[in-house]
Protein backbone atom coordinates (compact mmCIF):
# COMPACT_ATOMS: atom_id res chain seq x y z
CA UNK A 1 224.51 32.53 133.82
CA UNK A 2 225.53 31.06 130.35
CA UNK A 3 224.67 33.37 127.68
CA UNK A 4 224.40 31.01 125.01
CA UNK A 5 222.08 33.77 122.53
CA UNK A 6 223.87 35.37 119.66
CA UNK A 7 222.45 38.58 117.77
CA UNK A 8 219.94 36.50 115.55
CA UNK A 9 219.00 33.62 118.56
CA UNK A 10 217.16 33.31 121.28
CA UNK A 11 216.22 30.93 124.05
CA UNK A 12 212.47 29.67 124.33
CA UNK A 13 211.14 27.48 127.57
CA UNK A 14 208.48 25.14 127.38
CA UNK A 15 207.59 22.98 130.44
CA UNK A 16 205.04 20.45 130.28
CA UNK A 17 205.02 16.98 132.18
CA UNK A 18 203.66 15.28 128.81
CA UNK A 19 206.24 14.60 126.25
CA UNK A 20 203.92 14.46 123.22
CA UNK A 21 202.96 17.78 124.53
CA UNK A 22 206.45 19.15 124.65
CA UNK A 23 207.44 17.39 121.02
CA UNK A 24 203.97 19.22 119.64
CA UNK A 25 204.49 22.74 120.78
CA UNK A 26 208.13 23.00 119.92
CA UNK A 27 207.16 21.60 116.41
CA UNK A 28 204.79 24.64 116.22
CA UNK A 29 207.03 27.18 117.58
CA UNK A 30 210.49 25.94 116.57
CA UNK A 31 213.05 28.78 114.02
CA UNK A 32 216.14 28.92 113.10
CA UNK A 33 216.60 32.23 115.05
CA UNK A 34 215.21 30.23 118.36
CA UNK A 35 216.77 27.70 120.44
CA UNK A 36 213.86 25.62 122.10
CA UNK A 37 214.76 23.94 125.56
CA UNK A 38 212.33 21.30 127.30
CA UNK A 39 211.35 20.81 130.58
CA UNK A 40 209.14 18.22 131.72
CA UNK A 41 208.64 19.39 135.60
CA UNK A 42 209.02 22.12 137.79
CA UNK A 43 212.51 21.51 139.35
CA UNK A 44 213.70 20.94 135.89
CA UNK A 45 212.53 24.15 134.98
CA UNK A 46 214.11 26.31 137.43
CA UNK A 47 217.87 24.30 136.73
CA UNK A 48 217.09 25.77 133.30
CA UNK A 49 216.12 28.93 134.01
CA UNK A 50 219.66 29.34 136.29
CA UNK A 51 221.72 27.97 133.42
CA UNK A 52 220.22 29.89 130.26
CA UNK A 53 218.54 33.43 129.52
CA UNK A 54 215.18 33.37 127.95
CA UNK A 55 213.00 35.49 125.67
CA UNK A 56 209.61 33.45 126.63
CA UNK A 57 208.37 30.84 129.35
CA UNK A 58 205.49 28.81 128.15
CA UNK A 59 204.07 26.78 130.86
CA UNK A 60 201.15 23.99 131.74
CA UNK A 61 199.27 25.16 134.11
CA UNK A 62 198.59 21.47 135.41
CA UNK A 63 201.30 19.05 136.06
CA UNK A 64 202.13 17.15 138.89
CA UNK A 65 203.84 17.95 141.68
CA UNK A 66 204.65 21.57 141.16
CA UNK A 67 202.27 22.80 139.16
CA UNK A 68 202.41 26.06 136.88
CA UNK A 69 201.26 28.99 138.96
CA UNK A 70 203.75 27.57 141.84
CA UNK A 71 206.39 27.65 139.04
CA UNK A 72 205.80 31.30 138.20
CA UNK A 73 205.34 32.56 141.53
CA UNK A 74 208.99 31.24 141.69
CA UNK A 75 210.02 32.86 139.08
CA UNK A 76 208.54 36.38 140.04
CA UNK A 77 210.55 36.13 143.35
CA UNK A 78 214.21 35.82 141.82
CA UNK A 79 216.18 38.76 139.88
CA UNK A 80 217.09 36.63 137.92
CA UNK A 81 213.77 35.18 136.02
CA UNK A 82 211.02 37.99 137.11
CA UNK A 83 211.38 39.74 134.18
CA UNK A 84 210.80 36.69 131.83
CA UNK A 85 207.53 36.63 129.74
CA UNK A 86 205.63 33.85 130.76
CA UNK A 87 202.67 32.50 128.90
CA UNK A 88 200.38 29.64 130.51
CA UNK A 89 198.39 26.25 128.44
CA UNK A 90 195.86 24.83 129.78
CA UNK A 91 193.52 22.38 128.92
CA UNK A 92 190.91 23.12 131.27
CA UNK A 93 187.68 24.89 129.77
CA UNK A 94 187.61 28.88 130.12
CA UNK A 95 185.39 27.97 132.71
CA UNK A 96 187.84 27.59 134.95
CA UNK A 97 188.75 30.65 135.34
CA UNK A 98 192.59 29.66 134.76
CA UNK A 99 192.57 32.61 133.13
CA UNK A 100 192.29 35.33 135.94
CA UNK A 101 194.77 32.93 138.16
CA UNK A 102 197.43 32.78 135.85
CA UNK A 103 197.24 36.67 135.13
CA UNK A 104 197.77 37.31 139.00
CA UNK A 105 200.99 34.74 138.95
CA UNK A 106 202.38 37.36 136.53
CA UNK A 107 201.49 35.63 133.11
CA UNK A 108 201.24 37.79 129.85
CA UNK A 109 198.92 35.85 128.15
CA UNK A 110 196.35 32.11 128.66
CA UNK A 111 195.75 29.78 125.96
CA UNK A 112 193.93 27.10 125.60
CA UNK A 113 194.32 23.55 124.43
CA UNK A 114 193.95 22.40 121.70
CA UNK A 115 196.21 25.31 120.67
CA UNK A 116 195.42 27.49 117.58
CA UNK A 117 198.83 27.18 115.60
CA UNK A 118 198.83 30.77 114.05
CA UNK A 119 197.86 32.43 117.09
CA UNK A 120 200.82 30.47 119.09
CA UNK A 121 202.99 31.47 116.61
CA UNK A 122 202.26 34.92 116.64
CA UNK A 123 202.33 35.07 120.18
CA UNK A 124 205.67 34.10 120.22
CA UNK A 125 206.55 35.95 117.54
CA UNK A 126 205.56 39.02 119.02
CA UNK A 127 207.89 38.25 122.54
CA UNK A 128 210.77 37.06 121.23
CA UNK A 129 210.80 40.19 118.85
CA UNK A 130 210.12 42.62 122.24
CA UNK A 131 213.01 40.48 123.64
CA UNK A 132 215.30 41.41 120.46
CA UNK A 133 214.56 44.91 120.85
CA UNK A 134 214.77 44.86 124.89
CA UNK A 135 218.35 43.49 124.33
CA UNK A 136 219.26 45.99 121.74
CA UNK A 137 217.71 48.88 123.82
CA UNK A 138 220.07 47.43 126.94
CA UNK A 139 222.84 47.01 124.53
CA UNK A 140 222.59 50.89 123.59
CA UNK A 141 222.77 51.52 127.22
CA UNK A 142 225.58 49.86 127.72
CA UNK A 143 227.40 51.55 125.11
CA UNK A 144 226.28 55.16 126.03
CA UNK A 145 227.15 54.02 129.68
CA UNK A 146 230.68 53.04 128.33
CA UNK A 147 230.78 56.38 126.31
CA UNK A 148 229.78 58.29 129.50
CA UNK A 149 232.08 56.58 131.77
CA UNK A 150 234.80 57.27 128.95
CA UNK A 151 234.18 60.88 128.45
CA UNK A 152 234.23 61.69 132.25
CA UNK A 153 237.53 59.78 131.40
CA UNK A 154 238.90 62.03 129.05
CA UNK A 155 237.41 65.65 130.98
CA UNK A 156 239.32 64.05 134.04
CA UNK A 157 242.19 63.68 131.73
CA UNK A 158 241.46 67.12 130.05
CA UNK A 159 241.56 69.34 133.33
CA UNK A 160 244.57 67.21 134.90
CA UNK A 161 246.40 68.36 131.90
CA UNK A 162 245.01 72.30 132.06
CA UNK A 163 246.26 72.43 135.52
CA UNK A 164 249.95 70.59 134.49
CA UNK A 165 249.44 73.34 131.43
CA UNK A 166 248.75 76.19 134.23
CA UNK A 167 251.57 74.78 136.40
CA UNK A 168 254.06 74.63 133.48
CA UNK A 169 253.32 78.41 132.93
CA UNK A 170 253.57 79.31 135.70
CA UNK A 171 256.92 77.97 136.55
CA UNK A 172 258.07 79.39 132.68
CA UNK A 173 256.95 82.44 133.57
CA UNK A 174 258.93 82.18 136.93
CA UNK A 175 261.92 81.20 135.59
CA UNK A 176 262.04 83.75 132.59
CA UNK A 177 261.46 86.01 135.42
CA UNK A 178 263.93 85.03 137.80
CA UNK A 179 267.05 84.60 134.51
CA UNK A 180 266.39 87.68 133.60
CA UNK A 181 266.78 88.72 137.22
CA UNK A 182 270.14 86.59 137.01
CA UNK A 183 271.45 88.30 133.51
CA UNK A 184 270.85 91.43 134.39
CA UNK A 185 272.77 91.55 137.52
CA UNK A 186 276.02 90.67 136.60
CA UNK A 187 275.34 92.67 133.32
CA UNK A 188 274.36 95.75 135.20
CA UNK A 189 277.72 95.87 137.25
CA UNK A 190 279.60 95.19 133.67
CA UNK A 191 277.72 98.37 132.05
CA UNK A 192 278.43 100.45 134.75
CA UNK A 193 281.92 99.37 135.11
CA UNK A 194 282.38 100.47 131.47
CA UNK A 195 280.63 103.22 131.72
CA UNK A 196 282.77 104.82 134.65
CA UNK A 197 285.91 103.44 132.36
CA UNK A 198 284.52 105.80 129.71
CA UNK A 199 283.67 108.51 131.59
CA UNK A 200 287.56 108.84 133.25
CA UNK A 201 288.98 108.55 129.62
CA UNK A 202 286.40 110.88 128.23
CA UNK A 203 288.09 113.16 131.09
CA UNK A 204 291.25 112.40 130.08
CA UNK A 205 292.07 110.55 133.48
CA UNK A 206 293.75 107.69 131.74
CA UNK A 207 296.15 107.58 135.09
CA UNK A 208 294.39 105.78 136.96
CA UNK A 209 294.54 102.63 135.39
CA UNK A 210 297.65 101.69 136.85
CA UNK A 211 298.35 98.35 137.67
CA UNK A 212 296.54 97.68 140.71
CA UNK A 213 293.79 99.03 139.20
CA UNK A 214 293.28 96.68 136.16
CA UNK A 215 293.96 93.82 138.34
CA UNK A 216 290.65 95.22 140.73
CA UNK A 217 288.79 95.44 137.04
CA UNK A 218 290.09 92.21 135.48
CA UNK A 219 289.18 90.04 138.66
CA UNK A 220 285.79 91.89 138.94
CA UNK A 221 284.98 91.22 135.20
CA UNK A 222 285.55 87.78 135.42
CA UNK A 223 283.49 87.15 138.15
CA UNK A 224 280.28 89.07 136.67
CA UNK A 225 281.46 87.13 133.44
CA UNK A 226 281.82 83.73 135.30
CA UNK A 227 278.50 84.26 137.03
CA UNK A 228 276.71 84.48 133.54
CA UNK A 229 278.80 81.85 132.03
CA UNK A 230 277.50 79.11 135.15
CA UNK A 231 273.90 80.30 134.24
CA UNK A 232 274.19 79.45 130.81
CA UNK A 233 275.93 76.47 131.42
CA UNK A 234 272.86 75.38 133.69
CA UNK A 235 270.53 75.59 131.27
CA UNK A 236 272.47 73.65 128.87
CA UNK A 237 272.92 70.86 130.90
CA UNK A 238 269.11 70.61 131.34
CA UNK A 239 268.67 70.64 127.53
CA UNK A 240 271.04 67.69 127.18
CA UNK A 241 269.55 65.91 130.32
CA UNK A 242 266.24 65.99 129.45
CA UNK A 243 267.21 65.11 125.54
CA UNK A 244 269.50 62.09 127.19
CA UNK A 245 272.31 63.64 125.35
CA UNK A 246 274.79 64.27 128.91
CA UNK A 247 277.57 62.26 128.31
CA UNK A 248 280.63 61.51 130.48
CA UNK A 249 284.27 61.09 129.90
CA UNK A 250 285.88 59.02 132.70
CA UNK A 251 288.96 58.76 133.49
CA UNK A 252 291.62 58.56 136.59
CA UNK A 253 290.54 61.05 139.50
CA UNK A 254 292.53 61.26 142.88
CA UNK A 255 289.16 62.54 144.37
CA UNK A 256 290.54 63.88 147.83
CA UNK A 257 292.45 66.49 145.46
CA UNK A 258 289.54 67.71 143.20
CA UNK A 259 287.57 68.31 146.83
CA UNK A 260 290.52 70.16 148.05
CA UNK A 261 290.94 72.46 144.62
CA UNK A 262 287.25 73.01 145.13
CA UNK A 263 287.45 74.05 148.19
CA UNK A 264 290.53 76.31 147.95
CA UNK A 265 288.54 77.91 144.80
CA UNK A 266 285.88 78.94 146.68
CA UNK A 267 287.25 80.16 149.76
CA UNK A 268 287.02 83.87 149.18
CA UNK A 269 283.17 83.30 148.08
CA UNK A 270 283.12 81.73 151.61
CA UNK A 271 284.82 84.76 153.79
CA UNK A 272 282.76 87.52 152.21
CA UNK A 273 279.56 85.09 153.27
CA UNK A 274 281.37 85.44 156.88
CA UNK A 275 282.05 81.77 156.55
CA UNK A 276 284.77 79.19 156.61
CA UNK A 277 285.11 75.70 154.84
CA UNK A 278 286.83 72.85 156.21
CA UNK A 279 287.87 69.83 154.44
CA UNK A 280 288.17 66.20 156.64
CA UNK A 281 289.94 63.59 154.26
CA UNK A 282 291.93 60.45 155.84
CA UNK A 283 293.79 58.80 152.67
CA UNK A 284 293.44 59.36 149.05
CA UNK A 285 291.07 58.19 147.25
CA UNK A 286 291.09 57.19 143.98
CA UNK A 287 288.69 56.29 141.00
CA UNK A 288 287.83 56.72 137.26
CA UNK A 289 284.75 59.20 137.03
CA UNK A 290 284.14 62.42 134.85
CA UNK A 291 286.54 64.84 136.70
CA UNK A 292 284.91 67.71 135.54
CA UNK A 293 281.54 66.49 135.98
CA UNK A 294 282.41 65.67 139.90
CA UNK A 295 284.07 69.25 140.40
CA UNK A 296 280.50 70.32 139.32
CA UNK A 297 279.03 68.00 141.63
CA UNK A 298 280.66 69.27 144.68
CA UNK A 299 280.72 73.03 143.42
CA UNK A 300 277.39 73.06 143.44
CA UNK A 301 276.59 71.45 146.76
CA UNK A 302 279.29 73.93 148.64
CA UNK A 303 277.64 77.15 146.60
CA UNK A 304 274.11 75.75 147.76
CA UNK A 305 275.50 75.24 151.77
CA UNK A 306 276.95 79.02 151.06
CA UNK A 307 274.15 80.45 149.75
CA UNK A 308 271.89 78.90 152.80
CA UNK A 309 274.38 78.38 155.60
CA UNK A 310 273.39 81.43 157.47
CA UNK A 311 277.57 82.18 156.84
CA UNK A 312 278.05 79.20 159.72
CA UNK A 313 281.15 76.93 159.01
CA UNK A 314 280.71 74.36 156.30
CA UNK A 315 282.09 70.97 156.54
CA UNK A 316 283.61 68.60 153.69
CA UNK A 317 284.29 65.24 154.68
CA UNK A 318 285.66 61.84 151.78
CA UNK A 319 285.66 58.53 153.22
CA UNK A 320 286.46 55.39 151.30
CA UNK A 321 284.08 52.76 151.42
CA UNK A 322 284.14 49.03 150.00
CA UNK A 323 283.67 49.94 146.10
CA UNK A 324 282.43 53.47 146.60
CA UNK A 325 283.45 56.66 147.66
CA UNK A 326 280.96 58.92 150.05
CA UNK A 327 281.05 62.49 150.10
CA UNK A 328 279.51 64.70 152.55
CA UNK A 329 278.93 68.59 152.61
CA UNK A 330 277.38 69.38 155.43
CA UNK A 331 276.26 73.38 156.47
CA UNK A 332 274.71 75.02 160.12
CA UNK A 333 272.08 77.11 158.11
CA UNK A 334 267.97 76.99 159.01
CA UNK A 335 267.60 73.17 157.40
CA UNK A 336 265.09 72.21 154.86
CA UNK A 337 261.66 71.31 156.08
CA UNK A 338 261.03 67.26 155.82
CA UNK A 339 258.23 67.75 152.69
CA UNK A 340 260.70 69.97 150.58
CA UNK A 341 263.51 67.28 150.89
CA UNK A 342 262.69 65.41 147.87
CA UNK A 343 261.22 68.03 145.72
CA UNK A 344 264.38 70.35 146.27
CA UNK A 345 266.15 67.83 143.30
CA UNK A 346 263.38 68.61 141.37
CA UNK A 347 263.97 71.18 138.27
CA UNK A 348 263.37 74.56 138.62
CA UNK A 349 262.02 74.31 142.15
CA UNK A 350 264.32 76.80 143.47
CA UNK A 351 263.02 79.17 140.72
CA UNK A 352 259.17 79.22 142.50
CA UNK A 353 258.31 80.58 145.89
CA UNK A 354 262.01 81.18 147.52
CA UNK A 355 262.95 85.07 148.93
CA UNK A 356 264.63 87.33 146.87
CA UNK A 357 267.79 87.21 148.83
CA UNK A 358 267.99 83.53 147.65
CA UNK A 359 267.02 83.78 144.64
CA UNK A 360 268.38 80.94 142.30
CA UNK A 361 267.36 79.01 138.86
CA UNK A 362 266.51 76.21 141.38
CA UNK A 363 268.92 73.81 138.56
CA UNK A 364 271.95 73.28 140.64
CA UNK A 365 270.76 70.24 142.66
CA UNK A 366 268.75 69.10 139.84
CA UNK A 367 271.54 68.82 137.59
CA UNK A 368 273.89 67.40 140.51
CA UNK A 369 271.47 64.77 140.95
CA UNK A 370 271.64 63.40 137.28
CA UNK A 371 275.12 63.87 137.23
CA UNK A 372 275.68 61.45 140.59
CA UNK A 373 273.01 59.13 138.64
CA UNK A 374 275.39 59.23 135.56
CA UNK A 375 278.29 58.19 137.50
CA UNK A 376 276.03 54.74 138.91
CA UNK A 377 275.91 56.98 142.28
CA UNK A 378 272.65 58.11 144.57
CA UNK A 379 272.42 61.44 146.16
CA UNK A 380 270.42 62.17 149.23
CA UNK A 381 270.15 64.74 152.47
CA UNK A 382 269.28 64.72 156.06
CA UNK A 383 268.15 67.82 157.28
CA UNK A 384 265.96 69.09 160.63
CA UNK A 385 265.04 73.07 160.43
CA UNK A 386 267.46 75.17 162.16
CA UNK A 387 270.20 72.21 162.32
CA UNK A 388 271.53 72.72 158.68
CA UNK A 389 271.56 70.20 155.71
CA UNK A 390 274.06 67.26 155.02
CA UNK A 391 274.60 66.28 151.25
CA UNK A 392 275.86 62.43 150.87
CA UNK A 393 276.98 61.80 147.99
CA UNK A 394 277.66 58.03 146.87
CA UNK A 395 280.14 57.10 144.28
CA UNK A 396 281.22 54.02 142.89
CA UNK A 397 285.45 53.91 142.23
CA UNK A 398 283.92 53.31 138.65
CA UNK A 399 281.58 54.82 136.39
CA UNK A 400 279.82 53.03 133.92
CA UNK A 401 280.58 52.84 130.59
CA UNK A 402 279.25 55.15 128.76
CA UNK A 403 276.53 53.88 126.05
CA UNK A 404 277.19 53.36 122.43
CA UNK A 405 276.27 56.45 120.46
């Protein structure tokens, strides 16, 4: 449909097979605000009709071939034109009962020729201003419709973001929970340690601090202290991750040799979990990453394979590949169900839902994953329950550059 109306003009149809008829009537009826079309048949007509929107249809009742009430009857059986207003002229006497005919075809209104100017124009006047105000009123619709449809919009939005909101709590209130859980531990066995140191001295049982015994103390402290230090450190690296302020300093890193500190480092972890860790490296293998940040890397995937390895024996295997290095850590523990394999590298995740006895920030393979994306690497696992977990870790022999500041 071409909807060639603007807000101050509208379309007016006259059909009539006369053409002094046609120049006559569109003298009478013609305004600025109206755009007067001519049809001189009843197939002309109808093109019309599909190409244009009207406000009035002012037909001759009697022209050849199809005549006006065939017209209209037309017009009453398509969407498109039954709601048009159509008036009918006739030159036949009232007599003839046009009249009655025309008013069961769907016509608003009969007149008669010759036409009475001022009543013509009136007529009109009268439809094309109920057409104005029809298109207005659907106008209005239209908008409230859009409003509606805009406002269901935003409450969709709304209650998406009280449930995020809710979620977000939730998980805050989880992870306050479960750092305080963290602190306290290691800070329990410190204020208890000190408080037995007191209590001997108090006695006056400064003896038994002999040697052996502040080596038991020292090594004890620094593990409670060490614990606490990694949990802060964890949350640090999540500030700067999520501010896109983790930066890397690269540089040469025999890799083979960082995996077997690592592992040497955490060996006694590993024997009082009743496991053992064994490291499978063919050559060296060398590259320019963060060597820090990769120590962190694999510390954290060999504390995760400790902490859910069921104390089984944990494998570590390097093997060079054309530009990259692959790691793999790889425990005998109860798996990790297919759906939880992605979301498991998700913040805080470990933090929600997990048993006491594993009880964790849930950061650790969050934070290894943006450190393997840092070096240029990818980080995935392949897991069935009860068969364990393998970590592979991919890493280019060089990191990128690190961006301008």
């Amino acid at each position: 449909m071409l909807n060639d109306n603007n807000d101050s003009q509208v379309n007016i149809l006259i059909v009539d097979d006369l053409a002094d008829n046609l120049l006559a009537l569109e003298a009478v009826i013609r305004r600025q605000d109206r755009q007067v079309f001519q049809a001189s048949s009843g197939e002309e007509a109808l093109a019309l009709l599909l190409d244009h929107e009207f406000a009035l249809a002012i037909l001759d009742v009697q022209m050849p071939g199809m005549n006006g009430f065939e017209l209209a009857e037309l017009m009453r059986g398509t969407e498109k034109t039954r709601h048009i207003p159509i008036v009918f002229v006739t030159a036949a006497g009232k007599e003839s009962n046009f009249a009655f005919k025309g008013y069961e075809s769907g016509a608003v209104d009969c007149l008669y020729k010759p036409l009475d100017v001022q009543a013509v124009q009136s007529k009109v006047s009268v439809f094309v201003e109920l057409y104005r105000q029809r298109q207005a009123t659907r106008r209005q619709v239209l908008a409230l419709e859009a409003v509606r449809k805009e406002q269901q919009a935003l409450l969709g939005d709304l209650r998406a973001t009280q449930k995020e909101l809710q979620q977000a709590l939730k998980v805050r209130d989880e992870f306050m929970s479960v750092v305080a859980h963290e602190l306290r531990t290691p800070l329990n066995t410190l204020f208890m340690d000190v408080q037995m140191r007191k209590m001997l001295l108090d006695r006056g049982k400064a003896a038994v601090f002999d040697t052996p015994y502040l080596e038991n103390m020292v090594a004890r402290d620094r593990r409670q202290i060490q614990s606490m230090v990694r949990l802060i450190d964890d949350m640090l690296d999540v500030t700067r991750i999520r501010n896109n302020q983790l930066s890397l300093r690269p540089g040469p890193v025999e890799l083979s040799a960082l995996l077997g500190r690592v592992v040497a480092d955490l060996s006694h972890q590993a024997q009082a979990t009743g496991s053992t860790i064994a490291l499978h490296v063919d050559e060296p293998v060398n590259g320019s990453w963060d060597e820090f940040r990769i120590e962190q890397v694999v510390t954290n995937l060999l504390t995760n394979a400790l902490r859910y390895g069921n104390g089984q024996p944990i494998d570590v295997s390097l093997e060079r590949l054309a530009g990259s290095a692959v790691i793999h850590v790889r425990d005998r523990g109860k798996g990790i169900p297919v759906p939880d394999q992605q979301r498991i590298f998700e913040p805080f995740e470990r933090a929600v839902g997990r048993d006491d006895h594993a009880r964790g920030l849930g950061l650790g393979l969050y934070i290894t994953r943006q450190l393997v994306q840092a070096h240029g690497g990818t980080i995935g696992v392949e897991s069935r329950e009860a068969e364990g977990a393998d970590f592979c870790v991919t890493l280019p022999l060089a990191a990128p550059a690190p961006a301008p500041a």
